[in-house]
N, C-alpha and C. Protein backbone atom coordinates (compact mmCIF):
# COMPACT_ATOMS: atom_id res chain seq x y z
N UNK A 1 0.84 -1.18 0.00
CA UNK A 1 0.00 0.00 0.00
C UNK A 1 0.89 1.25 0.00
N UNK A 2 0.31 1.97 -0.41
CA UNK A 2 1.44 3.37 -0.89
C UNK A 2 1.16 4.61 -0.25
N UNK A 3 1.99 5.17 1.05
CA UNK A 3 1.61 6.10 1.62
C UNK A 3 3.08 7.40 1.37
N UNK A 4 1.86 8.71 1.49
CA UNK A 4 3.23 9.46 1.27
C UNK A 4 2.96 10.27 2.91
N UNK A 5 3.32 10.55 3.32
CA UNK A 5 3.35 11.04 4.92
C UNK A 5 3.88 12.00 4.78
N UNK A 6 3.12 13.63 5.52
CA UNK A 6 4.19 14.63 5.24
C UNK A 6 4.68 15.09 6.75
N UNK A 7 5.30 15.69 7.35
CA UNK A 7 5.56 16.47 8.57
C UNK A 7 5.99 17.62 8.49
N UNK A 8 5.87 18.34 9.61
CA UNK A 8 6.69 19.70 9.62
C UNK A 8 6.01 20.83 9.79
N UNK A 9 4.33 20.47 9.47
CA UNK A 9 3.99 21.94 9.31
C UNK A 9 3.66 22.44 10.85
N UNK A 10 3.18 23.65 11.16
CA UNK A 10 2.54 24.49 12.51
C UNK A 10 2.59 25.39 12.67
N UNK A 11 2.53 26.24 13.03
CA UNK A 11 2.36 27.60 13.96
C UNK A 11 3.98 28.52 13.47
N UNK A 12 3.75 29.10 12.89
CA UNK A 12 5.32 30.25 12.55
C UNK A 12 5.11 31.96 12.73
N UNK A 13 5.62 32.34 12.96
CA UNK A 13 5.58 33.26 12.90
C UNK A 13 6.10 34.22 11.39
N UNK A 14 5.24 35.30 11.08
CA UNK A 14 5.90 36.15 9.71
C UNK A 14 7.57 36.30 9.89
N UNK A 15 7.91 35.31 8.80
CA UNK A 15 9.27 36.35 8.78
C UNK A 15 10.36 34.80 9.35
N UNK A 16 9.33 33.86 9.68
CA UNK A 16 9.94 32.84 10.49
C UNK A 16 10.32 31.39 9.06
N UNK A 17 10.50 30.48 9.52
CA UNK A 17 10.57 29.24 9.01
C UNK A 17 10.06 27.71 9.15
N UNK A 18 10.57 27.33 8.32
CA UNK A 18 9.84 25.89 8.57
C UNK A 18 9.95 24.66 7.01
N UNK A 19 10.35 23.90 7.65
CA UNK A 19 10.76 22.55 7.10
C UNK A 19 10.07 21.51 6.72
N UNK A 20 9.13 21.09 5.84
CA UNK A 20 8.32 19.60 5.66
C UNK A 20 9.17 18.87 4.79
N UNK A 21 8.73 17.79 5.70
CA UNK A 21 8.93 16.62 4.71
C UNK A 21 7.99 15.32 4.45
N UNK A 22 7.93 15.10 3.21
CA UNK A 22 6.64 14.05 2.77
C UNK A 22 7.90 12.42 2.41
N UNK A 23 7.48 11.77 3.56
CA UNK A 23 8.29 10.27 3.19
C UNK A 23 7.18 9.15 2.49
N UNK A 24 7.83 8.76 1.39
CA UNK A 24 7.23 7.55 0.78
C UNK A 24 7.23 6.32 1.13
N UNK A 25 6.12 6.04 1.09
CA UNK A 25 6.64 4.27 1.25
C UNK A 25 5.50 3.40 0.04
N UNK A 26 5.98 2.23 0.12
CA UNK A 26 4.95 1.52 -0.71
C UNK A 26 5.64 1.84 -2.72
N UNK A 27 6.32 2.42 -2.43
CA UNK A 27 6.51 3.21 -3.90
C UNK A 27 8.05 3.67 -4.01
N UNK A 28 8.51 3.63 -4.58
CA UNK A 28 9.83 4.18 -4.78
C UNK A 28 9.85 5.85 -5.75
N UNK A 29 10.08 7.17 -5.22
CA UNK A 29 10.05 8.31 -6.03
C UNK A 29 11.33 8.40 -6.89
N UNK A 30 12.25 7.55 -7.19
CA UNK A 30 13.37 8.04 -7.58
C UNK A 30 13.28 8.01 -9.37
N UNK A 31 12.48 8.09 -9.78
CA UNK A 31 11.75 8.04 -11.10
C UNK A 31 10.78 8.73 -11.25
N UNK A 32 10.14 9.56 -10.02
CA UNK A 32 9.22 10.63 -10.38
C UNK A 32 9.28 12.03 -10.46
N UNK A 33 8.56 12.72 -10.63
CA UNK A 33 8.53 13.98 -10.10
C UNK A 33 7.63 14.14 -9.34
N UNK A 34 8.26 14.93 -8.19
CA UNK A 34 7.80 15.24 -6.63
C UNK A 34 7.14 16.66 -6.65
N UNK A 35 5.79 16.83 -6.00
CA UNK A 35 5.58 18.03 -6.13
C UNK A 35 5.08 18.67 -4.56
N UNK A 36 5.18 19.46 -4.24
CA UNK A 36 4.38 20.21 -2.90
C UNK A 36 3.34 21.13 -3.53
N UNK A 37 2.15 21.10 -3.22
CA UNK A 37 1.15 21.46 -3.45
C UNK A 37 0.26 22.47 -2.24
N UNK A 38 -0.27 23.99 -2.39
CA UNK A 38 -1.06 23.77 -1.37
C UNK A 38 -2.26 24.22 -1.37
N UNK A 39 -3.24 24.54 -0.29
CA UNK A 39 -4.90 24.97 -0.55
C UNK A 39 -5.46 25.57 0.76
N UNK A 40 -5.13 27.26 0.19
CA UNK A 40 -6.04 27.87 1.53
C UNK A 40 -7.52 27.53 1.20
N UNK A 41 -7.99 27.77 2.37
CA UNK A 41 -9.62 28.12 2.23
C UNK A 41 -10.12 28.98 1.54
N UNK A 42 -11.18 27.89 0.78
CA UNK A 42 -11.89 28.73 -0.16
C UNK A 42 -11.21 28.83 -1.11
N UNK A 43 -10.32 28.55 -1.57
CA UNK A 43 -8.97 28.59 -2.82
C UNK A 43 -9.12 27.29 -3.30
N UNK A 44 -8.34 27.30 -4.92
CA UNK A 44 -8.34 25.72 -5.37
C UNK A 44 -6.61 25.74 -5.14
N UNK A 45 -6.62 24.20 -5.35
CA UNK A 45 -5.37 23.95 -4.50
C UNK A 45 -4.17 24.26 -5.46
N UNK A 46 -3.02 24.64 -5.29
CA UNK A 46 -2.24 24.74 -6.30
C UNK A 46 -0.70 24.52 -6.32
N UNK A 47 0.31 24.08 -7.18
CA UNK A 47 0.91 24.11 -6.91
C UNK A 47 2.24 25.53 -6.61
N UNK A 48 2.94 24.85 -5.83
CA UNK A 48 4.08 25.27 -4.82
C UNK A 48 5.67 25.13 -5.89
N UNK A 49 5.79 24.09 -5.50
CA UNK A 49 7.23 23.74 -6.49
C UNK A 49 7.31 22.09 -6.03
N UNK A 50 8.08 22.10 -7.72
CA UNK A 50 8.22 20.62 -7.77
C UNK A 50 9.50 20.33 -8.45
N UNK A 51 10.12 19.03 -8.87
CA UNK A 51 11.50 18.85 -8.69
C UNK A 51 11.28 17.43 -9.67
N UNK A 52 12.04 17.63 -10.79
CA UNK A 52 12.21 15.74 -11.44
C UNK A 52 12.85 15.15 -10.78
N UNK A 53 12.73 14.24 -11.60
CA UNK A 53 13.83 12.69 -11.36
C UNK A 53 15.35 13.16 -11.16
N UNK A 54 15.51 13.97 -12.40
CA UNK A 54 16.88 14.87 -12.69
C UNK A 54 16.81 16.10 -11.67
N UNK A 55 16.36 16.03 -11.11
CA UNK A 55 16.12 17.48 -9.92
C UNK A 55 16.28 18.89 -10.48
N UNK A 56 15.38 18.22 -11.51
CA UNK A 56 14.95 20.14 -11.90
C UNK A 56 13.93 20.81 -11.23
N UNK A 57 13.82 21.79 -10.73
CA UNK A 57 12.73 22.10 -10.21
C UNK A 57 12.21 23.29 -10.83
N UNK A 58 10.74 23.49 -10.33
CA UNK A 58 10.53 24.94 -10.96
C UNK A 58 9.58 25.47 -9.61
N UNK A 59 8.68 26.66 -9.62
CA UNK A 59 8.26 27.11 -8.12
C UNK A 59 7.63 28.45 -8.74
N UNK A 60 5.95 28.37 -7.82
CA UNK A 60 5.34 29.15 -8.18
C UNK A 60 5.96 30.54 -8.14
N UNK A 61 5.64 31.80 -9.04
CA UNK A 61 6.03 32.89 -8.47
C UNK A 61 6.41 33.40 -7.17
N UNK A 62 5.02 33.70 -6.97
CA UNK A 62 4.29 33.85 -5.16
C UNK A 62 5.73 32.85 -3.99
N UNK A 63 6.54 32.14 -4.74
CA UNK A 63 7.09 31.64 -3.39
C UNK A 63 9.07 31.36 -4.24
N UNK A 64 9.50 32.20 -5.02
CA UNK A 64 10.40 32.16 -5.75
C UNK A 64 11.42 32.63 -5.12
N UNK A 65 12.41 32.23 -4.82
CA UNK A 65 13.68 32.93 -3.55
C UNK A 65 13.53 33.03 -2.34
N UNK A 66 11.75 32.33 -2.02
CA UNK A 66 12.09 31.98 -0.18
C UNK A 66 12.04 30.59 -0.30
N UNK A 67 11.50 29.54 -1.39
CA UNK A 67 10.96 28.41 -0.55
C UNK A 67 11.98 27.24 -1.81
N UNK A 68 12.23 26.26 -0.76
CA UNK A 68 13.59 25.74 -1.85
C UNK A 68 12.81 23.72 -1.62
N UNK A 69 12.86 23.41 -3.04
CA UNK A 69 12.55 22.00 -2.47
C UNK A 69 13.33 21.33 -2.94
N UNK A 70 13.61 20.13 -2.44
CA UNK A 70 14.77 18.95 -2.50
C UNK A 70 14.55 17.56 -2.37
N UNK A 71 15.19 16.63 -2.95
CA UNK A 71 15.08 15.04 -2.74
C UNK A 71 16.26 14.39 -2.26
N UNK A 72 15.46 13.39 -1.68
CA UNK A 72 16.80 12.34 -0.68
C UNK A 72 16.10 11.18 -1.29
N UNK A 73 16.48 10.63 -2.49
CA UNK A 73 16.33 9.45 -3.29
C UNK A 73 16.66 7.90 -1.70
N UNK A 74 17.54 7.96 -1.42
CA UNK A 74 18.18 7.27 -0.79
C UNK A 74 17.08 7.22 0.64
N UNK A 75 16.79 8.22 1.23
CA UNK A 75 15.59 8.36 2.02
C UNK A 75 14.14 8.19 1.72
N UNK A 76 13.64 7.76 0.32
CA UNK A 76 12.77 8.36 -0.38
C UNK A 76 11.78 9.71 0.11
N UNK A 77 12.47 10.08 0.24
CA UNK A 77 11.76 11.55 0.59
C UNK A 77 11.88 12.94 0.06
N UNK A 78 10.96 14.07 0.00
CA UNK A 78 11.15 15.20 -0.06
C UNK A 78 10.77 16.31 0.24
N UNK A 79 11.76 17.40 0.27
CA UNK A 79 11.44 18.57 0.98
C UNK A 79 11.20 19.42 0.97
N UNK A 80 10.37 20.52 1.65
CA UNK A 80 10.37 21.91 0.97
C UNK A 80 10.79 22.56 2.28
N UNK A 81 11.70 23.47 1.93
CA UNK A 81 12.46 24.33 3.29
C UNK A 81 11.45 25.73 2.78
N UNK A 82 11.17 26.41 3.73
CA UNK A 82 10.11 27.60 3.38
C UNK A 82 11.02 29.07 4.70
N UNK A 83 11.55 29.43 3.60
CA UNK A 83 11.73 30.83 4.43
C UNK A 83 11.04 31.92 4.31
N UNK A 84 11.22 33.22 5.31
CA UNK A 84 10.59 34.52 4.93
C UNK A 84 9.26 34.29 4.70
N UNK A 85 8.33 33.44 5.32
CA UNK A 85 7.15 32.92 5.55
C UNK A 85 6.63 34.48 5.56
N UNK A 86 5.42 34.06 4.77
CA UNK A 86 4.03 35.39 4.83
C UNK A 86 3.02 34.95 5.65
N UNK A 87 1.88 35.17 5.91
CA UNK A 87 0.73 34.95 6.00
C UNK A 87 -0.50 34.18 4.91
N UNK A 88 0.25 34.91 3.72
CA UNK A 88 -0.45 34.28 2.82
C UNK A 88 0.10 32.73 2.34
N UNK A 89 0.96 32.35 2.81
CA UNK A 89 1.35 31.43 3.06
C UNK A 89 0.41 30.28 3.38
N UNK A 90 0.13 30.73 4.52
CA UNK A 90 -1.39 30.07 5.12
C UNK A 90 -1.87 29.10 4.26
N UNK A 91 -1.85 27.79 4.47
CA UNK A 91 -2.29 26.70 3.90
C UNK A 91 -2.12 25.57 4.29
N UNK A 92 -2.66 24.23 4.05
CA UNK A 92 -2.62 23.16 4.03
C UNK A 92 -1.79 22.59 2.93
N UNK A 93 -0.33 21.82 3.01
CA UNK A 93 0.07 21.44 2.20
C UNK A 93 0.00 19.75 2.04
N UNK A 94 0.16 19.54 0.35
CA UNK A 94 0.28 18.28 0.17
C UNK A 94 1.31 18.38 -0.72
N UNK A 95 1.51 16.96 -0.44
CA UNK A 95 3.15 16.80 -1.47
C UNK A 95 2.47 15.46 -2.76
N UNK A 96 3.14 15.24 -3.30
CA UNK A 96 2.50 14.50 -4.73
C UNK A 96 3.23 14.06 -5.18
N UNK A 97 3.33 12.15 -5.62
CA UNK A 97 4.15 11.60 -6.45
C UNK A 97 3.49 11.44 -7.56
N UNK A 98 4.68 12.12 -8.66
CA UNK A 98 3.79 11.66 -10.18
C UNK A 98 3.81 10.66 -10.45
N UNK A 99 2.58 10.30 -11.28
CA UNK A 99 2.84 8.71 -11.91
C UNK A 99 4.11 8.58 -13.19
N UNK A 100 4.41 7.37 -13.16
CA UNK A 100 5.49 7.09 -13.71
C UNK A 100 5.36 7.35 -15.65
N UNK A 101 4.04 6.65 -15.43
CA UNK A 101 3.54 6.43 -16.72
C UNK A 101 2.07 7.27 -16.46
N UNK A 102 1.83 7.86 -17.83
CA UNK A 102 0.68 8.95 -17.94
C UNK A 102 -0.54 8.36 -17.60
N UNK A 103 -0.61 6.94 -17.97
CA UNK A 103 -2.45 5.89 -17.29
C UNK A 103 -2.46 6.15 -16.15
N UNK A 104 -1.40 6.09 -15.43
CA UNK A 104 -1.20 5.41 -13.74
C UNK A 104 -1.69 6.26 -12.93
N UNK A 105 -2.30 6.31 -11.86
CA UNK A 105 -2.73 7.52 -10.96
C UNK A 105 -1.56 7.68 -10.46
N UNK A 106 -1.55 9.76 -9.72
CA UNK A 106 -0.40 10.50 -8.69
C UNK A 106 -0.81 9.76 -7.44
N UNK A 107 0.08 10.19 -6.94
CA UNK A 107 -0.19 9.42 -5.32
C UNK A 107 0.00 11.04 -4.30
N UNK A 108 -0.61 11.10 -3.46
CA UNK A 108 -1.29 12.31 -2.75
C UNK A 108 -0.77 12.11 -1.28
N UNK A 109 -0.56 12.90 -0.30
CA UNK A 109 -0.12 12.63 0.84
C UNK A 109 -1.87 13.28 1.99
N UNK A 110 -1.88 13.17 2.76
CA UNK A 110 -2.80 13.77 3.78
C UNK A 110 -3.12 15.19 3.97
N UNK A 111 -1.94 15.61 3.87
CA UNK A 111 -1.48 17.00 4.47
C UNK A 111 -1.09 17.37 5.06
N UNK A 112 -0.14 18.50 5.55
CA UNK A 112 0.04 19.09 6.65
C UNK A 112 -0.37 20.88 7.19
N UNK A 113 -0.82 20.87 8.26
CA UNK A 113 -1.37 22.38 7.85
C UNK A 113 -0.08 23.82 8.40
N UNK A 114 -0.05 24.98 7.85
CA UNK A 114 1.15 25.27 7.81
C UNK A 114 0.33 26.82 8.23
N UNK A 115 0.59 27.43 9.12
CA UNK A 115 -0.14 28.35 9.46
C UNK A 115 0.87 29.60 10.39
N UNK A 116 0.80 30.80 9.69
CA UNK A 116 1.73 31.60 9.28
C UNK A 116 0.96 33.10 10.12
N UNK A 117 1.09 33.42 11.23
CA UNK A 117 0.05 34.32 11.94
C UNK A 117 1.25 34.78 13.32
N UNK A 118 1.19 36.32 13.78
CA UNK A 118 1.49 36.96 14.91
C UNK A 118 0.54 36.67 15.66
């Protein structure tokens, strides 16, 4: 069974930081592309930044020179380090393994909620 598990998110302060990480199991990512995804309220969900196989990544505007994501093939895991946190920040994140092949379903993690408030 194929779970992606994320951690890290909570309570930051503007201006502060914070670290998730979504670990795989059931599945091996070292052939996918990894994505962090997220969805305030009332918003559709969207992506964040994501990273190939070859660790290219790319990253929404809105989060371009604070928020950096990364893979530990060897860990199967990955990360998004989030600096210079806003408010608008504010979201529930999910992280996302692509399917390998275009039939195959992504695989989705739970979430973590990431909440960015003085």
């Amino acid at each position: 069974q194929v779970h992606l598990v994320e951690s890290g998110g909570g309570l930051v302060q503007p201006g502060g930081s914070l670290r998730l990480s979504c670990a795989a199991s059931g599945i091996g990512i070292r052939a996918r592309t990894m994505g962090w995804y997220r969805q305030a309220p009332g918003k559709q969900r969207e992506l964040v930044a994501a990273i190939t196989s070859g660790s290219n990544t790319n990253y929404a505007d809105s989060v371009k020179g604070r928020f950096t994501i990364s893979r530990d093939n060897a860990k199967n895991t990955v990360y998004l380090q989030m600096n210079s946190l806003k408010p608008e920040d504010t979201a529930v994140y999910y992280c996302k393994a692509a399917a390998v092949i275009a039939t195959l379903p992504d695989f989705w993690g739970q979430g973590t909620q990431v909440t960015v408030s003085s």
